[in-house]
Protein backbone atom coordinates (compact mmCIF):
# COMPACT_ATOMS: atom_id res chain seq x y z
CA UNK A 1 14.62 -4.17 -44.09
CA UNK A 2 17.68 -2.39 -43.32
CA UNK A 3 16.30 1.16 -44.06
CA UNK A 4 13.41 0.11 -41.82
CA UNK A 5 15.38 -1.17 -38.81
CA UNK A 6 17.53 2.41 -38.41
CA UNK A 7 14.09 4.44 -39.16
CA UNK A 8 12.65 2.53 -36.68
CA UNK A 9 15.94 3.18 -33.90
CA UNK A 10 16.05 7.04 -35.33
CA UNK A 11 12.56 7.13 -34.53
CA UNK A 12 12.87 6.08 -30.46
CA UNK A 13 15.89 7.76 -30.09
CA UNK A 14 13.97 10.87 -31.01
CA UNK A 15 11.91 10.17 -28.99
CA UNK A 16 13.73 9.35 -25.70
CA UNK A 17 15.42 12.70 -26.31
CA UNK A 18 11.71 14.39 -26.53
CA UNK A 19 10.51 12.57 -23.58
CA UNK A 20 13.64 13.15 -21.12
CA UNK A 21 13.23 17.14 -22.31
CA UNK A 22 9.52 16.77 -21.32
CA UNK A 23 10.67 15.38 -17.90
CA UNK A 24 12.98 17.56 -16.95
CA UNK A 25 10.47 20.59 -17.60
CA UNK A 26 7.51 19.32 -15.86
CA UNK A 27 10.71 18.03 -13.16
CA UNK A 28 11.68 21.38 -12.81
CA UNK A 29 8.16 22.96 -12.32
CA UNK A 30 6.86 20.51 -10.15
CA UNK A 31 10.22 21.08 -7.59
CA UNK A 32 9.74 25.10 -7.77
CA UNK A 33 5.82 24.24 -6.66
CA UNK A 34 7.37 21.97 -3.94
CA UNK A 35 9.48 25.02 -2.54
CA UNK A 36 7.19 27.33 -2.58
CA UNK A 37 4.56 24.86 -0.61
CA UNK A 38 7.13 23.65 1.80
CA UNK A 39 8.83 27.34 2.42
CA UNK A 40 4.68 28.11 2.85
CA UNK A 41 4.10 25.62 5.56
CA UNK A 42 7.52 26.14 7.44
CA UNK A 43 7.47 29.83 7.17
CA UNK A 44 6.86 30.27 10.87
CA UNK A 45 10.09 27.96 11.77
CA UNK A 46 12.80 29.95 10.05
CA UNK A 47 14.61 26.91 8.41
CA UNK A 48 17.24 27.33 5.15
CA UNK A 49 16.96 27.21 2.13
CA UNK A 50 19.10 24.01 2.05
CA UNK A 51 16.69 22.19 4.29
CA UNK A 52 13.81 23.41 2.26
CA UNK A 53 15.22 22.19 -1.02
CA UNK A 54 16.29 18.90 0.31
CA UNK A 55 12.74 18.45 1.12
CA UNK A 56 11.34 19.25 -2.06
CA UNK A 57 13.78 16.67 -3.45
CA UNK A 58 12.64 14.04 -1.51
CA UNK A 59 8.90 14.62 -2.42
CA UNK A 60 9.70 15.40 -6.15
CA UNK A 61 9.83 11.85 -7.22
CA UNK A 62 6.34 10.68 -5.79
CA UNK A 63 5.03 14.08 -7.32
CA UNK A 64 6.86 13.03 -10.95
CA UNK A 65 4.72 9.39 -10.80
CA UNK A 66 1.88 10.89 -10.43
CA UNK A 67 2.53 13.47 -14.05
CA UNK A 68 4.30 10.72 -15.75
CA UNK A 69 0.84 10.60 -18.05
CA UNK A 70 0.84 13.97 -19.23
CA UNK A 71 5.10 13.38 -19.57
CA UNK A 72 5.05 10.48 -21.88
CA UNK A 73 2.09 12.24 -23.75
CA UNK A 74 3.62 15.44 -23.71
CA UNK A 75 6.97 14.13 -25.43
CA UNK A 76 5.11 12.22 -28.03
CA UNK A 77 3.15 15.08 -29.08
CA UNK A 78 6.28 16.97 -29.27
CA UNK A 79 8.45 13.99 -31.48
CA UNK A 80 4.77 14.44 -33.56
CA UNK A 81 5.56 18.31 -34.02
CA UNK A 82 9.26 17.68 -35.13
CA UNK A 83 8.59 15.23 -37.92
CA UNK A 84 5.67 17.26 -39.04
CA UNK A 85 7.85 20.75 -39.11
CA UNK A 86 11.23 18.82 -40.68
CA UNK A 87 8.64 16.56 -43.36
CA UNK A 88 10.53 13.27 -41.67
CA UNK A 89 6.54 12.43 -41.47
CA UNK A 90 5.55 12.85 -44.77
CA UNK A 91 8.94 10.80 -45.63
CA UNK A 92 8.06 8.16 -43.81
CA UNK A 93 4.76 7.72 -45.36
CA UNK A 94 6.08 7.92 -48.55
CA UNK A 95 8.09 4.82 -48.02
CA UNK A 96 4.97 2.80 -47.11
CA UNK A 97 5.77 2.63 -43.23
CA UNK A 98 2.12 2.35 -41.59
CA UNK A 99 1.32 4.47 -38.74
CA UNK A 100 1.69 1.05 -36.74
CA UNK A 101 4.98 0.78 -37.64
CA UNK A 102 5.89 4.53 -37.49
CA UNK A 103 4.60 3.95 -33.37
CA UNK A 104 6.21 0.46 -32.98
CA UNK A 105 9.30 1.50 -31.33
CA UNK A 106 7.66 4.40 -29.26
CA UNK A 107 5.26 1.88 -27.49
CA UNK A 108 8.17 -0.61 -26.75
CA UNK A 109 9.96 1.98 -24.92
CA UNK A 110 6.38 3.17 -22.86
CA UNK A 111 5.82 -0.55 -21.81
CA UNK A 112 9.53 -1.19 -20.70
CA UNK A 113 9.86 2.33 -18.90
CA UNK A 114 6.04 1.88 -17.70
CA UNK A 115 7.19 -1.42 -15.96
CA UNK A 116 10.46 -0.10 -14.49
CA UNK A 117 8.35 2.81 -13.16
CA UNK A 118 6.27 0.43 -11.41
CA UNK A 119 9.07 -1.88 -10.41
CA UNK A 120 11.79 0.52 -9.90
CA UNK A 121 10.97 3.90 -10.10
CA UNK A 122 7.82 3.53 -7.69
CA UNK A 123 9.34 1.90 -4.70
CA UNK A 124 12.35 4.68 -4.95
CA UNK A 125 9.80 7.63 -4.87
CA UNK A 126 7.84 5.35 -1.52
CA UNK A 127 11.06 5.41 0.06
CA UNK A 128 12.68 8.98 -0.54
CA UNK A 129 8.57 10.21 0.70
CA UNK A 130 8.95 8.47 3.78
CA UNK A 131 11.94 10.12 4.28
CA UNK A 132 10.42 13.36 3.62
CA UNK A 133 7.01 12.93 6.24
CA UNK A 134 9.79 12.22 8.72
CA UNK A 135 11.81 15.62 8.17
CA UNK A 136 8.45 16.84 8.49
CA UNK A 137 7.03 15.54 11.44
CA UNK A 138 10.98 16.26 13.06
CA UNK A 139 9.97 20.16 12.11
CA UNK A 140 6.47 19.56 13.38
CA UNK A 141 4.78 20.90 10.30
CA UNK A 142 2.44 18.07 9.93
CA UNK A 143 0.32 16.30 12.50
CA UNK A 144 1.14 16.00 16.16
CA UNK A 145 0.66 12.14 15.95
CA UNK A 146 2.54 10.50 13.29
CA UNK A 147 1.86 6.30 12.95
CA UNK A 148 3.55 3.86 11.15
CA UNK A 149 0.86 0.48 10.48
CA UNK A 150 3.02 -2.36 8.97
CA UNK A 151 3.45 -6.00 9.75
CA UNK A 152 5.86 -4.81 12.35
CA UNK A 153 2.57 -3.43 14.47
CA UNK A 154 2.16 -0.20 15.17
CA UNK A 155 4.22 2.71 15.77
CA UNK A 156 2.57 6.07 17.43
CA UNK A 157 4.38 9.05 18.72
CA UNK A 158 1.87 11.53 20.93
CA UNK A 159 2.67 14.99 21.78
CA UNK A 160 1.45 16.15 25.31
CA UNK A 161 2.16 19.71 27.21
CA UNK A 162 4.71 17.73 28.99
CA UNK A 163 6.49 16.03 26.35
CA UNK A 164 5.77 13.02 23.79
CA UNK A 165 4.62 9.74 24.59
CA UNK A 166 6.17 6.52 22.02
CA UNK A 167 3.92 3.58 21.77
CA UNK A 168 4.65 0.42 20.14
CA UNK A 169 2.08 -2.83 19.93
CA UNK A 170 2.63 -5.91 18.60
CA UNK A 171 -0.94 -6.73 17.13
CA UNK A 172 -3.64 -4.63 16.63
CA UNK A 173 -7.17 -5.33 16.00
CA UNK A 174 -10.52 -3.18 15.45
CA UNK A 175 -13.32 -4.77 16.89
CA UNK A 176 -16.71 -2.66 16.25
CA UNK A 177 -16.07 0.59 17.36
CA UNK A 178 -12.87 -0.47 19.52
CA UNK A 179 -9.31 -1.18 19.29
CA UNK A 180 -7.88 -3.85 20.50
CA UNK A 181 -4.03 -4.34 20.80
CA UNK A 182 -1.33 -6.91 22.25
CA UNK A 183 2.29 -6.70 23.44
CA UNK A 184 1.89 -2.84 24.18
CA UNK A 185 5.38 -0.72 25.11
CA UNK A 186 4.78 2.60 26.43
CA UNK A 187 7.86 5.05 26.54
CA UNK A 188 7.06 8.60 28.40
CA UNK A 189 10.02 11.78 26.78
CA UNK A 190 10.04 14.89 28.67
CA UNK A 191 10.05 18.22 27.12
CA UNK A 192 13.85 17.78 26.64
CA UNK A 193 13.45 14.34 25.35
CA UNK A 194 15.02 12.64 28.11
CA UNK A 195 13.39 9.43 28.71
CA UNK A 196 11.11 9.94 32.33
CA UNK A 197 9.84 6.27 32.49
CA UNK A 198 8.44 2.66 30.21
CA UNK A 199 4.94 0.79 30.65
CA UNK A 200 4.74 -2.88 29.27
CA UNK A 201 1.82 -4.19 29.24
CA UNK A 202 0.36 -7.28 27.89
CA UNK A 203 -3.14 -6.34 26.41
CA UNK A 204 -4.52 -2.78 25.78
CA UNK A 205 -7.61 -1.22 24.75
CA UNK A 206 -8.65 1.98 23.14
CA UNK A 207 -11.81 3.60 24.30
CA UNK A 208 -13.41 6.95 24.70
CA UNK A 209 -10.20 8.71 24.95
CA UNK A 210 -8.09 6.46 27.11
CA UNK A 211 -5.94 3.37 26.60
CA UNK A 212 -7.02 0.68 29.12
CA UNK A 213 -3.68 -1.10 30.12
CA UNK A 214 -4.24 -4.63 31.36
CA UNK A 215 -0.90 -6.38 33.44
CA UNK A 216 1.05 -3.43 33.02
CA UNK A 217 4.24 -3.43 34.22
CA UNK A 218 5.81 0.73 35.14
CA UNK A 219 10.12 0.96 35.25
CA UNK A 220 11.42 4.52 35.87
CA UNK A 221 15.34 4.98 35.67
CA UNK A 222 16.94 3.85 39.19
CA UNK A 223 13.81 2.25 40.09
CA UNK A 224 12.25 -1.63 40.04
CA UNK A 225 9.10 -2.38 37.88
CA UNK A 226 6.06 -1.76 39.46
CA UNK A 227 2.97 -4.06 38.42
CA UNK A 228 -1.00 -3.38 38.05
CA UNK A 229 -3.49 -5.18 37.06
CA UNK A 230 -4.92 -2.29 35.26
CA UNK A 231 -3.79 1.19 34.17
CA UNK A 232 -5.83 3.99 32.78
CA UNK A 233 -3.54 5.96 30.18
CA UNK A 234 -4.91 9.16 29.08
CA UNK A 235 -4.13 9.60 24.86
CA UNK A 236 -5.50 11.71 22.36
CA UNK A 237 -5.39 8.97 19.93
CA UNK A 238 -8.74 8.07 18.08
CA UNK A 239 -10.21 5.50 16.10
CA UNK A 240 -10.85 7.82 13.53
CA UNK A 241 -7.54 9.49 13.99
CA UNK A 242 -5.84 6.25 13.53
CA UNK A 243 -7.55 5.77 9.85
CA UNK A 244 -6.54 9.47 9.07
CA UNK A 245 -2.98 8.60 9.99
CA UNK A 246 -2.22 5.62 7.97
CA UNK A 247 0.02 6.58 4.97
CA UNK A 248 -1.72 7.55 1.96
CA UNK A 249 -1.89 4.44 -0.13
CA UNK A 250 0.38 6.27 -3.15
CA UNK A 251 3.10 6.70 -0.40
CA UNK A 252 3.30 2.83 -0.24
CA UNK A 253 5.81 1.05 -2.64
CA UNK A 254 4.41 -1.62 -4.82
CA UNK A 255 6.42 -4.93 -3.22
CA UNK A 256 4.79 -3.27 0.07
CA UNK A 257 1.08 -3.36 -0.54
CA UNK A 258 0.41 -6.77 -0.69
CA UNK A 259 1.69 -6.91 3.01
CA UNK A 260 -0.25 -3.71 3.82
CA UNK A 261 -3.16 -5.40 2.17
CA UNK A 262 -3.04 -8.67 4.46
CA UNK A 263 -1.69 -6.92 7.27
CA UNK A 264 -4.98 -4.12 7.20
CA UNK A 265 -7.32 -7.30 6.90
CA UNK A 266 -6.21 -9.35 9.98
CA UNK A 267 -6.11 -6.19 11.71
CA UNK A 268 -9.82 -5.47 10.84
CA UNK A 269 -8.79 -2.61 9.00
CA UNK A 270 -10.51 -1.75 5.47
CA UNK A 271 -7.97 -2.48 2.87
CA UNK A 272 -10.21 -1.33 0.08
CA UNK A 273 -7.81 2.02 -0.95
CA UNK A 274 -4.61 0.05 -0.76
CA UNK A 275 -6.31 -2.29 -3.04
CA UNK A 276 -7.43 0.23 -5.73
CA UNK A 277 -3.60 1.69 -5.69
CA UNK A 278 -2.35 -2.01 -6.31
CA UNK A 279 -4.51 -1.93 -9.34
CA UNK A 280 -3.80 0.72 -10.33
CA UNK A 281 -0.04 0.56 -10.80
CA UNK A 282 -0.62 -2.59 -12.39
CA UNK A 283 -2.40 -0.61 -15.07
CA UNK A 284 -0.23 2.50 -15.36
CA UNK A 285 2.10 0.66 -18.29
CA UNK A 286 -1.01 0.67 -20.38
CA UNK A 287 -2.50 3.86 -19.21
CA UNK A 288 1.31 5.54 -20.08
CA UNK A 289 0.36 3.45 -23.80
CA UNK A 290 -3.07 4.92 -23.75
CA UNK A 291 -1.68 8.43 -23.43
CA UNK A 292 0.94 8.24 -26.19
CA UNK A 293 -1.87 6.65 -28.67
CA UNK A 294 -3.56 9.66 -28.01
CA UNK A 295 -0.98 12.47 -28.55
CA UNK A 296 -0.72 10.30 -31.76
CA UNK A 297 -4.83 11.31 -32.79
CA UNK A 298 -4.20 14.27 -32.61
CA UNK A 299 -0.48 14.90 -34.22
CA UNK A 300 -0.47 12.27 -37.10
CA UNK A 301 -1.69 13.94 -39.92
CA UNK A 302 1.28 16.34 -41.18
CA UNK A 303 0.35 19.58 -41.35
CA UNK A 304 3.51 22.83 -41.26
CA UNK A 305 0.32 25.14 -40.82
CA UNK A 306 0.96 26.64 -37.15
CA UNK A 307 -2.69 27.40 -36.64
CA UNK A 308 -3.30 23.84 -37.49
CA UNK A 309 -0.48 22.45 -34.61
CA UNK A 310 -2.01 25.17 -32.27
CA UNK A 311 -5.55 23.66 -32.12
CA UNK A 312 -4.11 20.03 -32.15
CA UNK A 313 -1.99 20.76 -29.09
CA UNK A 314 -4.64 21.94 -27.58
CA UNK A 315 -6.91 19.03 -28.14
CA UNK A 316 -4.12 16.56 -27.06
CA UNK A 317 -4.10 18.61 -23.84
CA UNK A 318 -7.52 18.83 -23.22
CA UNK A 319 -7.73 15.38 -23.88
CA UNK A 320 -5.35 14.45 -21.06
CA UNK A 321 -6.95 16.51 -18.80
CA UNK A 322 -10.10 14.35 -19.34
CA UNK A 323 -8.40 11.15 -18.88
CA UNK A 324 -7.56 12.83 -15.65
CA UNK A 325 -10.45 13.78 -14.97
CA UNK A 326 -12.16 10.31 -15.86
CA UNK A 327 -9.89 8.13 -13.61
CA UNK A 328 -10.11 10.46 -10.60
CA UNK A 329 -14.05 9.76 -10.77
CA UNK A 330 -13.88 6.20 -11.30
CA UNK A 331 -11.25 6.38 -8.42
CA UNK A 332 -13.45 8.39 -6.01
CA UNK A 333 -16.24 5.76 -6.89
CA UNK A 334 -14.41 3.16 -5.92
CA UNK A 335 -13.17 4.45 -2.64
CA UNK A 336 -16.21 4.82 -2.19
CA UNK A 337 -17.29 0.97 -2.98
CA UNK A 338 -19.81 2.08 -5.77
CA UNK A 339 -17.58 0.91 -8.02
CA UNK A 340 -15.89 -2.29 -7.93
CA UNK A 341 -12.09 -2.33 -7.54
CA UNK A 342 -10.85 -3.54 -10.86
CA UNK A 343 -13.60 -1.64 -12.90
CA UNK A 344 -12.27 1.56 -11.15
CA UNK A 345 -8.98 1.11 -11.83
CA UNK A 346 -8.82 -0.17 -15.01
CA UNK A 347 -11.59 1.69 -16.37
CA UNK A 348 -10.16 4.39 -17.86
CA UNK A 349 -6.96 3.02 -19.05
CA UNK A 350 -9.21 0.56 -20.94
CA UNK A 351 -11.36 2.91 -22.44
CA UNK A 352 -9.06 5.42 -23.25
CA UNK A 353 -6.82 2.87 -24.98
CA UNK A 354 -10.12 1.48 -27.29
CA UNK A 355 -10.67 5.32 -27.57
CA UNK A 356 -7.99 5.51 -29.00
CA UNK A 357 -6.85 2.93 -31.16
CA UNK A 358 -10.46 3.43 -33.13
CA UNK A 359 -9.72 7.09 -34.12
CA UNK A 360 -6.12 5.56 -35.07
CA UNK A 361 -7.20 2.99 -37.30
CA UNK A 362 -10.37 5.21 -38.64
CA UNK A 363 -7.71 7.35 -39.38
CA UNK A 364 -5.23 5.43 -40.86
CA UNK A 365 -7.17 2.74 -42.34
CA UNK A 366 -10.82 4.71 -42.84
């Protein structure tokens, strides 16, 4: 029992060591892709190196969730490889330890590092993105009308030939084709950002291009508030251009998009994407399980033959590019409500998992 229990603690050791050199690889790769995207898309505003980096830093985490699959696979597959090369595999079979066993304290740390990625991990890479679309929207790289949608209203910043317009509404509301919003705070910026003058007004509506201001209330610096009944506002701002501005639903921490969810269906707003990506980190502990069981079909036979290794790494790889492959259908499907929400989400974890664990036990039992 005692010779099992330090096997067992040598064996996720190893491979916390294998997994930590798998992150820092795909880490490192993923942050040199970052540069040479952001340095691509900022070329034209002659910012440092420093700046650029920074960036890339703040991005890298969101960009790491989103490998983490192909991470915990890829340092299974290579814990696989070291006990095949050294024999340790062939030793532990020879002591009667089942593959079950042999995997035991490999899945235990998936589903507790699975959860903290969720929990922990998630909600940091929401937060350092955020900071990240806001260095670049300050460098103007992205679009010219950045919006924040949270149960704090809505947030919109508007740039015009003669400076930027800041809007801020208490509630909004779609209704058909239009948008309907309350407690509306305009704020004109000139071109050198001073502020040039503020519009209150109590109910607004978006339509054909405008912003129909009703009991609008117009204060410039020195000067008292004057009132009218209505104000025509020209803006930019779209219906359409309001949906392509909300925050892509992986930007969104997981505490968050419950709120986003509620908030998006009082407001009228479809919440159907910010649903799927609830789902979905619900089931990335078992998806991160799902990927490890596979590495393990195709590395648990020992073999020292290279050729042999060669073909199986390439069949673990090939495999997790069709997981990949498999959830981003089932995901498109259900954005695109052909598939219901759970069945898209969990859909692949599930049936990679079953996938799985058959070959595992045909192979270890069969």
């Amino acid at each position: 029992m005692r010779l099992y229990s330090t096997l067992l603690m040598y064996i996720g050791r190893s491979y916390l060591k294998a997994l930590l050199g798998a992150t820092l690889i795909v880490s490192s790769l993923l942050f040199l892709f970052d540069i040479i995207e952001i340095t691509r898309r900022t070329g034209s505003k002659s910012i440092g190196i420093d700046l650029v980096m920074e960036m890339a830093l703040y991005r890298l985490p969101l960009s790491l969730q989103a490998a983490f699959p192909f991470v915990f696979m890829g340092g299974a597959v290579l814990i696989f490889w070291k006990f095949a090369r050294s024999s340790e595999l062939v030793v532990f079979r020879s002591i009667g330890m089942s593959v079950w066993r042999f995997l035991s304290p490999i899945l235990v740390i998936v589903v507790v590092l699975g959860i903290a990625n969720v929990t922990l991990f998630n909600p940091l890479a929401s937060g350092l993105y955020s900071e990240f679309e806001q260095m670049e929207a300050d460098l103007e790289t992205s679009v010219n009308s950045p919006l924040a949608f949270d149960d704090g209203g809505l947030w919109l910043r508007e740039k015009r030939d003669d400076g930027q317009v800041v809007m801020h509404a208490e509630q909004v509301r779609q209704v058909e084709s239009a948008l309907r919003m309350q407690g509306v705070t305009i704020f004109r910026l000139g071109l050198d950002g001073r502020f040039q003058e503020r519009v209150d007004a109590s109910a607004a509506g978006l339509e054909k291009g405008n912003l129909l201001l009703s009991d609008a209330v117009v204060t410039k610096p020195g000067r008292l508030g004057v009132h009218f009944n209505t104000l025509v506002e020209p803006s930019n701002l779209t219906l359409p251009k309001i949906r392509d501005s909300f925050s892509p639903p992986e930007t969104v921490s997981f505490w968050d998009l419950p709120d986003f969810i509620r908030f998006f269906d009082a407001a009228g707003f479809s919440s159907h994407a910010h649903r799927l990506q609830w789902h979905a980190l619900l089931a990335s502990p078992l998806l991160l399980v799902a990927m490890v069981l596979m590495g393990a079909v195709f590395s648990l036979k020992p073999s020292q033959r290279s050729v042999n290794w060669l073909f199986r790494i390439v069949g673990a790889v090939a495999a997790g590019f069709g997981v990949f492959f498999f959830s981003k259908i089932t995901f498109t499907l259900g954005l695109a409500e052909t598939l219901p929400v759970s069945m898209a989400a969990w859909s692949p974890t599930l049936v990679t998992t079953f996938v799985a664990l058959a070959i595992l036990f045909h192979l270890e039992d069969g």
